[in-house]
C-alpha atoms as a PDB file:
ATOM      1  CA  UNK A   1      -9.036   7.722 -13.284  1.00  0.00           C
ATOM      2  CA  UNK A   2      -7.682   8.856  -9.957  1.00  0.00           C
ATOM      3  CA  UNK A   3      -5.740   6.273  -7.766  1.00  0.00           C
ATOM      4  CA  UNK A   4      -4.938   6.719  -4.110  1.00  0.00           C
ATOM      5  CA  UNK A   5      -2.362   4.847  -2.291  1.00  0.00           C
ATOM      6  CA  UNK A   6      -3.254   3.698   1.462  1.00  0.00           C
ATOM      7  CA  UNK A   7      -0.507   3.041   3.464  1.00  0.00           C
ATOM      8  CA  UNK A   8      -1.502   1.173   6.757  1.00  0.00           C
ATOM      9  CA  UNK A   9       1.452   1.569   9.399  1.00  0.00           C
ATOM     10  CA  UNK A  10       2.473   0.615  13.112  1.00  0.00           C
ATOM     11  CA  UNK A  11       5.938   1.588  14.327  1.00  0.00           C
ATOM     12  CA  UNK A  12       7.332   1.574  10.376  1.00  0.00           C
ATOM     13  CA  UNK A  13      10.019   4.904  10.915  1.00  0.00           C
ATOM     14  CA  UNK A  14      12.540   2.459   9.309  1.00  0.00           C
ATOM     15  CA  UNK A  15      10.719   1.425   6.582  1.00  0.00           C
ATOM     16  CA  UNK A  16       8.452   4.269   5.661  1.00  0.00           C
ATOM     17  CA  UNK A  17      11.029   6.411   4.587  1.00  0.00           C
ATOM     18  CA  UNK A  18      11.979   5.139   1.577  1.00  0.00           C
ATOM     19  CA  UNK A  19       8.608   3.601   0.371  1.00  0.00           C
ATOM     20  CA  UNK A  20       7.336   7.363   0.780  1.00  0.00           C
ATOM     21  CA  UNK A  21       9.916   8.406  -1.286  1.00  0.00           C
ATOM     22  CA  UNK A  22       9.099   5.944  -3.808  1.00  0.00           C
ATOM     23  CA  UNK A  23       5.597   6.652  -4.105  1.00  0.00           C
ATOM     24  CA  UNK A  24       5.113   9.988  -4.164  1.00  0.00           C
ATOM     25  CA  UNK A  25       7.198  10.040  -7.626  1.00  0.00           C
ATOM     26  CA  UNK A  26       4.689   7.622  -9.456  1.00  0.00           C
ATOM     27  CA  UNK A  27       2.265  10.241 -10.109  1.00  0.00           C
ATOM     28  CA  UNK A  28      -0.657   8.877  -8.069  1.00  0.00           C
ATOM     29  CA  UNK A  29      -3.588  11.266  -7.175  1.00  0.00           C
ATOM     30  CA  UNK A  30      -3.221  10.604  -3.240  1.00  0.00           C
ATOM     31  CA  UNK A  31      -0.896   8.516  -0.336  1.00  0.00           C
ATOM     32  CA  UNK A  32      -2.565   8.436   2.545  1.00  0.00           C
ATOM     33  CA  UNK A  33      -1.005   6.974   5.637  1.00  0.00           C
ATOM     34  CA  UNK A  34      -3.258   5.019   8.387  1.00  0.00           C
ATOM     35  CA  UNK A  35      -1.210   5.029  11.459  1.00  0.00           C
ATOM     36  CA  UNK A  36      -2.048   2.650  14.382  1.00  0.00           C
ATOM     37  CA  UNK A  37      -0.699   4.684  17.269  1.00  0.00           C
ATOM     38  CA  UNK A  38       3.303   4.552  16.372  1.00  0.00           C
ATOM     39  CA  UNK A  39       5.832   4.710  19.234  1.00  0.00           C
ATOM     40  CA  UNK A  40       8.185   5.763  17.136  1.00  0.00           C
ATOM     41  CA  UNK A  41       9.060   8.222  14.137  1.00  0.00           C
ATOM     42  CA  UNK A  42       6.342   7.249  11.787  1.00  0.00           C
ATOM     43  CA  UNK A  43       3.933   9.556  12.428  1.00  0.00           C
ATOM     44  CA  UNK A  44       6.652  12.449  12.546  1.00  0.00           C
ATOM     45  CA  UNK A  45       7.549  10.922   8.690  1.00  0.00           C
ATOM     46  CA  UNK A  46       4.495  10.938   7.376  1.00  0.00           C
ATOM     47  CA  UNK A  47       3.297  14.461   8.606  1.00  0.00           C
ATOM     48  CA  UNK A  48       6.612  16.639   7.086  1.00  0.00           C
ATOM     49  CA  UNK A  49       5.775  15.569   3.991  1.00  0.00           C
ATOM     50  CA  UNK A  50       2.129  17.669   4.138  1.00  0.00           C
ATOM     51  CA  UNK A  51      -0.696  17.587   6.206  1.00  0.00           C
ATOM     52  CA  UNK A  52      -2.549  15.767   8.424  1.00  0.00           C
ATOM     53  CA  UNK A  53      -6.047  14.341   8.835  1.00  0.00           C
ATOM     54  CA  UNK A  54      -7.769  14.309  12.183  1.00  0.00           C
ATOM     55  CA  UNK A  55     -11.317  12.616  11.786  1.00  0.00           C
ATOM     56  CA  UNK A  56     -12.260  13.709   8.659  1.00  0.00           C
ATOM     57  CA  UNK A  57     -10.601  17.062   8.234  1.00  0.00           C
ATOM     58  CA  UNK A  58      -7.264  18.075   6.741  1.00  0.00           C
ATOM     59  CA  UNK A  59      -5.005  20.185   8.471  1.00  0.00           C
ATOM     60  CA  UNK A  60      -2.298  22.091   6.576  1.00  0.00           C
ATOM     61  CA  UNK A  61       1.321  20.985   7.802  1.00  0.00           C
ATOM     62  CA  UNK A  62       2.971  23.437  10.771  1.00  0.00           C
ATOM     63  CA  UNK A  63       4.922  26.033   8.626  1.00  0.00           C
ATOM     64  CA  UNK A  64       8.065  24.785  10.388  1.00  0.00           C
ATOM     65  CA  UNK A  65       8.518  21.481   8.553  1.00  0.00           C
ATOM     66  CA  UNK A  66       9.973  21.956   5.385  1.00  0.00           C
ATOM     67  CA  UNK A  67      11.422  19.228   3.201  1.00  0.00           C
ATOM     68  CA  UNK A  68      15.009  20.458   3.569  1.00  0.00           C
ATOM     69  CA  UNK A  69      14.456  19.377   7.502  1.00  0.00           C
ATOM     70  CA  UNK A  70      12.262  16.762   6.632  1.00  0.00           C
ATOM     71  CA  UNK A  71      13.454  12.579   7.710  1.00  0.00           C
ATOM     72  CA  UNK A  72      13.505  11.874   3.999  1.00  0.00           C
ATOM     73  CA  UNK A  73      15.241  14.888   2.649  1.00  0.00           C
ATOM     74  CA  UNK A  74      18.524  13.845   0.606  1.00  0.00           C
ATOM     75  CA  UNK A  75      19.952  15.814  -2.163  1.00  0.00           C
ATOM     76  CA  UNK A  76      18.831  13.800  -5.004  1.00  0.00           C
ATOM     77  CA  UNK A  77      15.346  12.991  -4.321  1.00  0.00           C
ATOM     78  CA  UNK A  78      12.307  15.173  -5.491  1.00  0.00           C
ATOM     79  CA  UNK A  79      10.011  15.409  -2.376  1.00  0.00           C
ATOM     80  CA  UNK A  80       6.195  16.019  -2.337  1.00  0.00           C
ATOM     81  CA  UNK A  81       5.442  15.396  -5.649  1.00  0.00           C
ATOM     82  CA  UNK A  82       1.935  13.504  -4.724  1.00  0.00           C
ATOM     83  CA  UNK A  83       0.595  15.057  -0.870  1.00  0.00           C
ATOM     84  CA  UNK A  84       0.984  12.702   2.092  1.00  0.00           C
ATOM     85  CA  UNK A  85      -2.444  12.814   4.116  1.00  0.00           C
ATOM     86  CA  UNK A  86      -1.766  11.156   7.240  1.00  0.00           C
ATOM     87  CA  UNK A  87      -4.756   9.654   9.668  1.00  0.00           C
ATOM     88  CA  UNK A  88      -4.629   8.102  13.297  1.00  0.00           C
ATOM     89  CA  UNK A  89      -6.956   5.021  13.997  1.00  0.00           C
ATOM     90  CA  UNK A  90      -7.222   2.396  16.216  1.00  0.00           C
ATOM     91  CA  UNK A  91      -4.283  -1.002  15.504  1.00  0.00           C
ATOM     92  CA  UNK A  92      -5.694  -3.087  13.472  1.00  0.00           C
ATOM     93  CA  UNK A  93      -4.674  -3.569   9.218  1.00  0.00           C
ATOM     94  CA  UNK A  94      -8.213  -4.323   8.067  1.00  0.00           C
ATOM     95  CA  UNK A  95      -9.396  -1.042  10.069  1.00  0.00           C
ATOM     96  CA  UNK A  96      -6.771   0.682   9.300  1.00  0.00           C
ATOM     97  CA  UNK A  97      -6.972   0.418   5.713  1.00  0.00           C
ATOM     98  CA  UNK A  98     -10.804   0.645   5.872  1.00  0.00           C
ATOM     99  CA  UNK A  99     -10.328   3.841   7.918  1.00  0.00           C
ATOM    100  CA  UNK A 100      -8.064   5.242   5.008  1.00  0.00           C
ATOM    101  CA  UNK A 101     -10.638   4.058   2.191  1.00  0.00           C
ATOM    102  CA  UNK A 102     -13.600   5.978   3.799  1.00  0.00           C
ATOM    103  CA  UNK A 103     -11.345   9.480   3.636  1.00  0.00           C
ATOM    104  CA  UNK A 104     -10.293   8.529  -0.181  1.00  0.00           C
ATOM    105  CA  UNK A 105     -12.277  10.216  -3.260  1.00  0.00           C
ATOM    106  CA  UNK A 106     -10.084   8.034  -6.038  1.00  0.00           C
ATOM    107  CA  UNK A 107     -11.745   6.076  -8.200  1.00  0.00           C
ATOM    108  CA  UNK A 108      -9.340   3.110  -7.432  1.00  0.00           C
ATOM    109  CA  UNK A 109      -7.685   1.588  -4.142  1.00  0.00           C
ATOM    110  CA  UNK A 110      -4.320   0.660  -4.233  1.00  0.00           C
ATOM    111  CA  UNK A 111      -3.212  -0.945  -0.704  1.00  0.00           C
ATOM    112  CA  UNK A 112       0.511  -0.700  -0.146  1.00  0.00           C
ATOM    113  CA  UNK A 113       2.529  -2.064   2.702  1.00  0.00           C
ATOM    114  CA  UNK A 114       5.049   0.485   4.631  1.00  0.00           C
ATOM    115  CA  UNK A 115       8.157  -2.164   3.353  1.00  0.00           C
ATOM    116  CA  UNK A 116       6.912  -2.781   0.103  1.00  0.00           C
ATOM    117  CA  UNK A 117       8.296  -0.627  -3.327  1.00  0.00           C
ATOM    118  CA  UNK A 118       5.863  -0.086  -6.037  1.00  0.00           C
ATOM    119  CA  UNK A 119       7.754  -0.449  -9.828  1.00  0.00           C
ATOM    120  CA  UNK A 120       8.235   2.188 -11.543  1.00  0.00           C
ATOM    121  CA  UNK A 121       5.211   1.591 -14.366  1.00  0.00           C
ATOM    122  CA  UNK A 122       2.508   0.676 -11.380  1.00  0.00           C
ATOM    123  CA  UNK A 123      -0.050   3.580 -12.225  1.00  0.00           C
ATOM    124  CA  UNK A 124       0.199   2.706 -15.955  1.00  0.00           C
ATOM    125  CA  UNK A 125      -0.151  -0.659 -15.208  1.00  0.00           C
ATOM    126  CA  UNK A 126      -3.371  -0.715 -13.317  1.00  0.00           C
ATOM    127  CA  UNK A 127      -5.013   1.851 -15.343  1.00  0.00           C
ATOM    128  CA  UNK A 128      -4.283  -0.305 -18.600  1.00  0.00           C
ATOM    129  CA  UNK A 129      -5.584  -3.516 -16.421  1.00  0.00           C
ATOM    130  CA  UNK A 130      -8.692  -1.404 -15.573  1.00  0.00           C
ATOM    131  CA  UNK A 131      -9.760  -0.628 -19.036  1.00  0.00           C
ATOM    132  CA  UNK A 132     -11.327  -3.640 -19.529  1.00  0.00           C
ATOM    133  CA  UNK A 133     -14.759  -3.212 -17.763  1.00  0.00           C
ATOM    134  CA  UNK A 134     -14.948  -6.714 -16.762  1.00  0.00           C
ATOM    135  CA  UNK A 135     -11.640  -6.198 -13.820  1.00  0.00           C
ATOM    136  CA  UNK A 136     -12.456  -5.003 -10.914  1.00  0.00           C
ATOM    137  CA  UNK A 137      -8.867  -5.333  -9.329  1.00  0.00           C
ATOM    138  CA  UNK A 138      -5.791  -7.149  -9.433  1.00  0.00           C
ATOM    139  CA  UNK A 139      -2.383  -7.592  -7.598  1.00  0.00           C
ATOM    140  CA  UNK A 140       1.605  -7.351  -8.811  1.00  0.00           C
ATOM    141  CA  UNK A 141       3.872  -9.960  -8.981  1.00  0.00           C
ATOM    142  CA  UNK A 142       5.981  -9.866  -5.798  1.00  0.00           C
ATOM    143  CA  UNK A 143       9.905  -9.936  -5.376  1.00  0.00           C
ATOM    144  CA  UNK A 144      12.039  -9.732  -1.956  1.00  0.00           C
ATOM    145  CA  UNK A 145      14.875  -7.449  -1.674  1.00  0.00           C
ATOM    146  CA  UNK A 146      16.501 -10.247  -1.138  1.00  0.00           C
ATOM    147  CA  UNK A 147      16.107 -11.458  -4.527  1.00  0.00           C
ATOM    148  CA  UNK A 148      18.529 -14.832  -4.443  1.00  0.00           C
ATOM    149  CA  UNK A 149      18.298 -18.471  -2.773  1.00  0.00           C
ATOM    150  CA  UNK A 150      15.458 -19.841  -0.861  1.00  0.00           C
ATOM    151  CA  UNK A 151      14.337 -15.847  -0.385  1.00  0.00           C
ATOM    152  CA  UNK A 152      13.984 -15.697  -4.832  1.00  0.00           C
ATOM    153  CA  UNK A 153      12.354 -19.455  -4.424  1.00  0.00           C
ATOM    154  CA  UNK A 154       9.990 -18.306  -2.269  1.00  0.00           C
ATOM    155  CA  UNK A 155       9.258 -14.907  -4.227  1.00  0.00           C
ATOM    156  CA  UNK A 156       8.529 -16.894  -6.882  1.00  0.00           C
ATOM    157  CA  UNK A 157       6.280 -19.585  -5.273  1.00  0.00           C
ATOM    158  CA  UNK A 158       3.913 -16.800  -3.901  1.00  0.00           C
ATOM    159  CA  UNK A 159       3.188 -14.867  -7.331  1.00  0.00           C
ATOM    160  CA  UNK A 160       2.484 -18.817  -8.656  1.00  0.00           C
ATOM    161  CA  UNK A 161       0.800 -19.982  -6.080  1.00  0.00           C
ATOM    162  CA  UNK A 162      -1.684 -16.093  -6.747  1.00  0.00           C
ATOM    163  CA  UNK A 163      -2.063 -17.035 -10.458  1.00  0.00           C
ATOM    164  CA  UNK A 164      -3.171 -20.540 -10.123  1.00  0.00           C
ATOM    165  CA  UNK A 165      -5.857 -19.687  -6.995  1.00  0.00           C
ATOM    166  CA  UNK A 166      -6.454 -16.491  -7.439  1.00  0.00           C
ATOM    167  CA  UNK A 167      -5.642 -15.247  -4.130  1.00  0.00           C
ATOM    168  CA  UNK A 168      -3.564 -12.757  -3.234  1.00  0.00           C
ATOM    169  CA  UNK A 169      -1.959 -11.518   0.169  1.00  0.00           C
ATOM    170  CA  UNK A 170      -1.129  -7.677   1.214  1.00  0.00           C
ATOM    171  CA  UNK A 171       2.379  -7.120   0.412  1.00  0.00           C
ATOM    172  CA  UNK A 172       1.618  -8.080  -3.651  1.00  0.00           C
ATOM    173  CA  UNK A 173       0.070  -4.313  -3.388  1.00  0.00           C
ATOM    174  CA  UNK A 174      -3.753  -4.834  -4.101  1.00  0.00           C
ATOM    175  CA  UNK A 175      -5.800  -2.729  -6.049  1.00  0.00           C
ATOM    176  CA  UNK A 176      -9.590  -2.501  -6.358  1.00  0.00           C
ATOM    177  CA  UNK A 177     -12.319  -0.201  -7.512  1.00  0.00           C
ATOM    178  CA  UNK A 178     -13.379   1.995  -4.952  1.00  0.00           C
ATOM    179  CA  UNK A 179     -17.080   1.135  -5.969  1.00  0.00           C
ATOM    180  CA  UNK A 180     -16.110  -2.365  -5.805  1.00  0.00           C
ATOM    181  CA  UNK A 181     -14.615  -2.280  -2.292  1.00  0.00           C
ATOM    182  CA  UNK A 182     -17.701  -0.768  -1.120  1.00  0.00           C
ATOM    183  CA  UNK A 183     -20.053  -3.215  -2.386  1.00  0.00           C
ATOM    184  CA  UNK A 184     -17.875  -5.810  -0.703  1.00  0.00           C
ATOM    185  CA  UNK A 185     -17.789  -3.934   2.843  1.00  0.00           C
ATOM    186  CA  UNK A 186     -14.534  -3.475   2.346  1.00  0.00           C
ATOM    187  CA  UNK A 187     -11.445  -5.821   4.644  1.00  0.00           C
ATOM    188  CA  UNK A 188     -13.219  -7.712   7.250  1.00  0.00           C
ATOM    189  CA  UNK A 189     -12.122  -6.688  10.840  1.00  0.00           C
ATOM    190  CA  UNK A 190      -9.996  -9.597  11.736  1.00  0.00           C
ATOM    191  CA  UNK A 191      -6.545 -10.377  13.473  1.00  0.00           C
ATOM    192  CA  UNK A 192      -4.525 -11.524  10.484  1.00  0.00           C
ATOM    193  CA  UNK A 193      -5.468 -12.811   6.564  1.00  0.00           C
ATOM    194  CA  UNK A 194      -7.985 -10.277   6.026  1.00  0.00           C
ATOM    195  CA  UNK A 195      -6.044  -9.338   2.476  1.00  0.00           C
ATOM    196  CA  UNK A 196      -6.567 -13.459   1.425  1.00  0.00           C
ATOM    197  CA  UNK A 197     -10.331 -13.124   2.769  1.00  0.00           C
ATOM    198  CA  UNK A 198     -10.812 -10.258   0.642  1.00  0.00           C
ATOM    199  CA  UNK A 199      -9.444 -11.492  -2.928  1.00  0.00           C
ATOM    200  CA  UNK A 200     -11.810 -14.477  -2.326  1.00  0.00           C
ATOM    201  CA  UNK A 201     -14.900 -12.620  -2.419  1.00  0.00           C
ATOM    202  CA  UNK A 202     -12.702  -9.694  -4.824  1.00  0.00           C
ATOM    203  CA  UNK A 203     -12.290 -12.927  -7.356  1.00  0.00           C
ATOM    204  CA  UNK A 204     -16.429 -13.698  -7.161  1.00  0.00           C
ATOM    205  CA  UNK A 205     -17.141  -9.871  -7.796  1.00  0.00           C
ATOM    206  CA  UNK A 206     -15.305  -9.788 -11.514  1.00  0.00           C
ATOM    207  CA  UNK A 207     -11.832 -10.676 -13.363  1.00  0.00           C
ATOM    208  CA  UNK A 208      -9.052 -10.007 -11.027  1.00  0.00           C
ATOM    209  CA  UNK A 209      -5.367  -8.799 -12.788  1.00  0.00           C
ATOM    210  CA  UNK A 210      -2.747 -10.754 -11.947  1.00  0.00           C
ATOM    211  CA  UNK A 211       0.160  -8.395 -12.922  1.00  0.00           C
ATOM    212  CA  UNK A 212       3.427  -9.399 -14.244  1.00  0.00           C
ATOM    213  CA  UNK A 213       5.108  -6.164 -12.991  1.00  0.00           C
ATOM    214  CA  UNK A 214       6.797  -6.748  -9.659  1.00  0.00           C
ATOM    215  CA  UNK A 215       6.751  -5.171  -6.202  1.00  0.00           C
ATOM    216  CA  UNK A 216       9.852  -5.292  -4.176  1.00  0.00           C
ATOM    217  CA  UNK A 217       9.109  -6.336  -0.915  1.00  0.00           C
ATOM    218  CA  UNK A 218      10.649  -7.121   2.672  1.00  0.00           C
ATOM    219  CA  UNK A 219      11.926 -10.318   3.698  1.00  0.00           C
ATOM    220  CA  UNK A 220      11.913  -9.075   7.674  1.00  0.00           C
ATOM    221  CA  UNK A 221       8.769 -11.865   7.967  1.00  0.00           C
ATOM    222  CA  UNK A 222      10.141 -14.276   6.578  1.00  0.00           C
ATOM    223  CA  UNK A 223      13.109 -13.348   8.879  1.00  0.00           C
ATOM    224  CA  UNK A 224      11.536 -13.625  11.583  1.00  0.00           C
ATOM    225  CA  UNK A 225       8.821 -16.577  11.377  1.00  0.00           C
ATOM    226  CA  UNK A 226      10.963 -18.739   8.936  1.00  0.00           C
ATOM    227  CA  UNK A 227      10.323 -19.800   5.758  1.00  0.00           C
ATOM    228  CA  UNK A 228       8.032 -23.112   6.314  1.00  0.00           C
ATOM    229  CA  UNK A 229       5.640 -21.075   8.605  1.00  0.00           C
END
């Protein structure tokens, strides 16, 4: 079963680092990173740590950028371990992770925010869930870095509220059968929510994992909105 990881990004240099280090020591078959026209470093992150895709062919990284110079090199982390395919769209998550879909030859989809950290046990985790022949997907469990107080309340309300409705939203790291997503037409091109519009019709296509395993995610949006919005 080959899994790739698509990483859907806009202006993410500060996060990106670490979740690419992360990921690329689980052992999945592919990461490939959707950028949405970055301002900043992203781009430059994701690119030193292979090769790039323009349209749909891969070009081999300059010969210049080696891990010792690249943004994520430190002297106790094993770089490269999965290849880093990196591909420019238009802004736009649903596209962007549709864009990164179409270039994928996995067998499954895993959908993985820029600020969000995968656990440790994630490929054995959906493999085991995607045994049974009746799943088609599933989601983790979801826990802020900020794991205390109204941040660890909240944490907790989400993965509840995702067991009892069956709905699911982006940063709880959704998987899916590549198959699957294609019979559904994959994310629909809208503004915002197009991760709970997809687990609605995901949910009508078969049984949908709900993952006790957690993802560690950001609290920056909760930051920044508040908590009751």
């Amino acid at each position: 079963m080959k899994i790739a990881v698509i990483i859907p990004t806009l202006n993410e240099e500060q996060a990106l680092p670490e979740t690419l280090q992360r990921t690329t020591a689980l052992g999945f078959d592919d990461i490939i990173v959707v950028d949405g026209g970055s301002s900043d470093k992203t781009r430059d992150i994701a690119m030193s740590l292979r090769f790039e895709v323009r349209g749909s062919r891969f070009q081999e990284q300059p010969e210049s950028l080696h891990p010792q110079t690249s943004p994520l090199a430190t002297s106790n982390v094993e770089l490269r371990t999965t290849p880093v395919m990196l591909l420019t769209t238009q802004p736009g998550r649903a596209r962007q992770m549709n864009a990164g879909a179409s270039h994928s030859q996995a067998d499954v989809l895993l959908f993985l925010h820029a600020d969000t950290h995968l656990p440790d046990e994630a490929r054995h985790a959906i493999e085991r869930a995607l045994n049974d022949p009746a799943c088609v997907g599933g989601r983790f469990d979801v826990r802020f870095e900020r794991d205390r107080g109204l941040a660890w309340l909240i944490a907790r309300l989400v993965s509840l509220r995702s067991r009892w409705s069956g709905i699911a939203t982006g940063d709880q790291a959704l998987f899916v059968q590549h198959e699957v997503f294609a019979q559904l037409g994959g994310f629909t091109d809208i503004p915002i929510m197009e991760d709970v519009d997809f687990t609605r019709r995901l949910k009508r296509a078969g049984r949908v994992a709900l993952l006790r395993a957690h993802v560690v995610t950001s609290y920056r949006r909760w930051d920044r909105h508040g908590a009751l919005r």
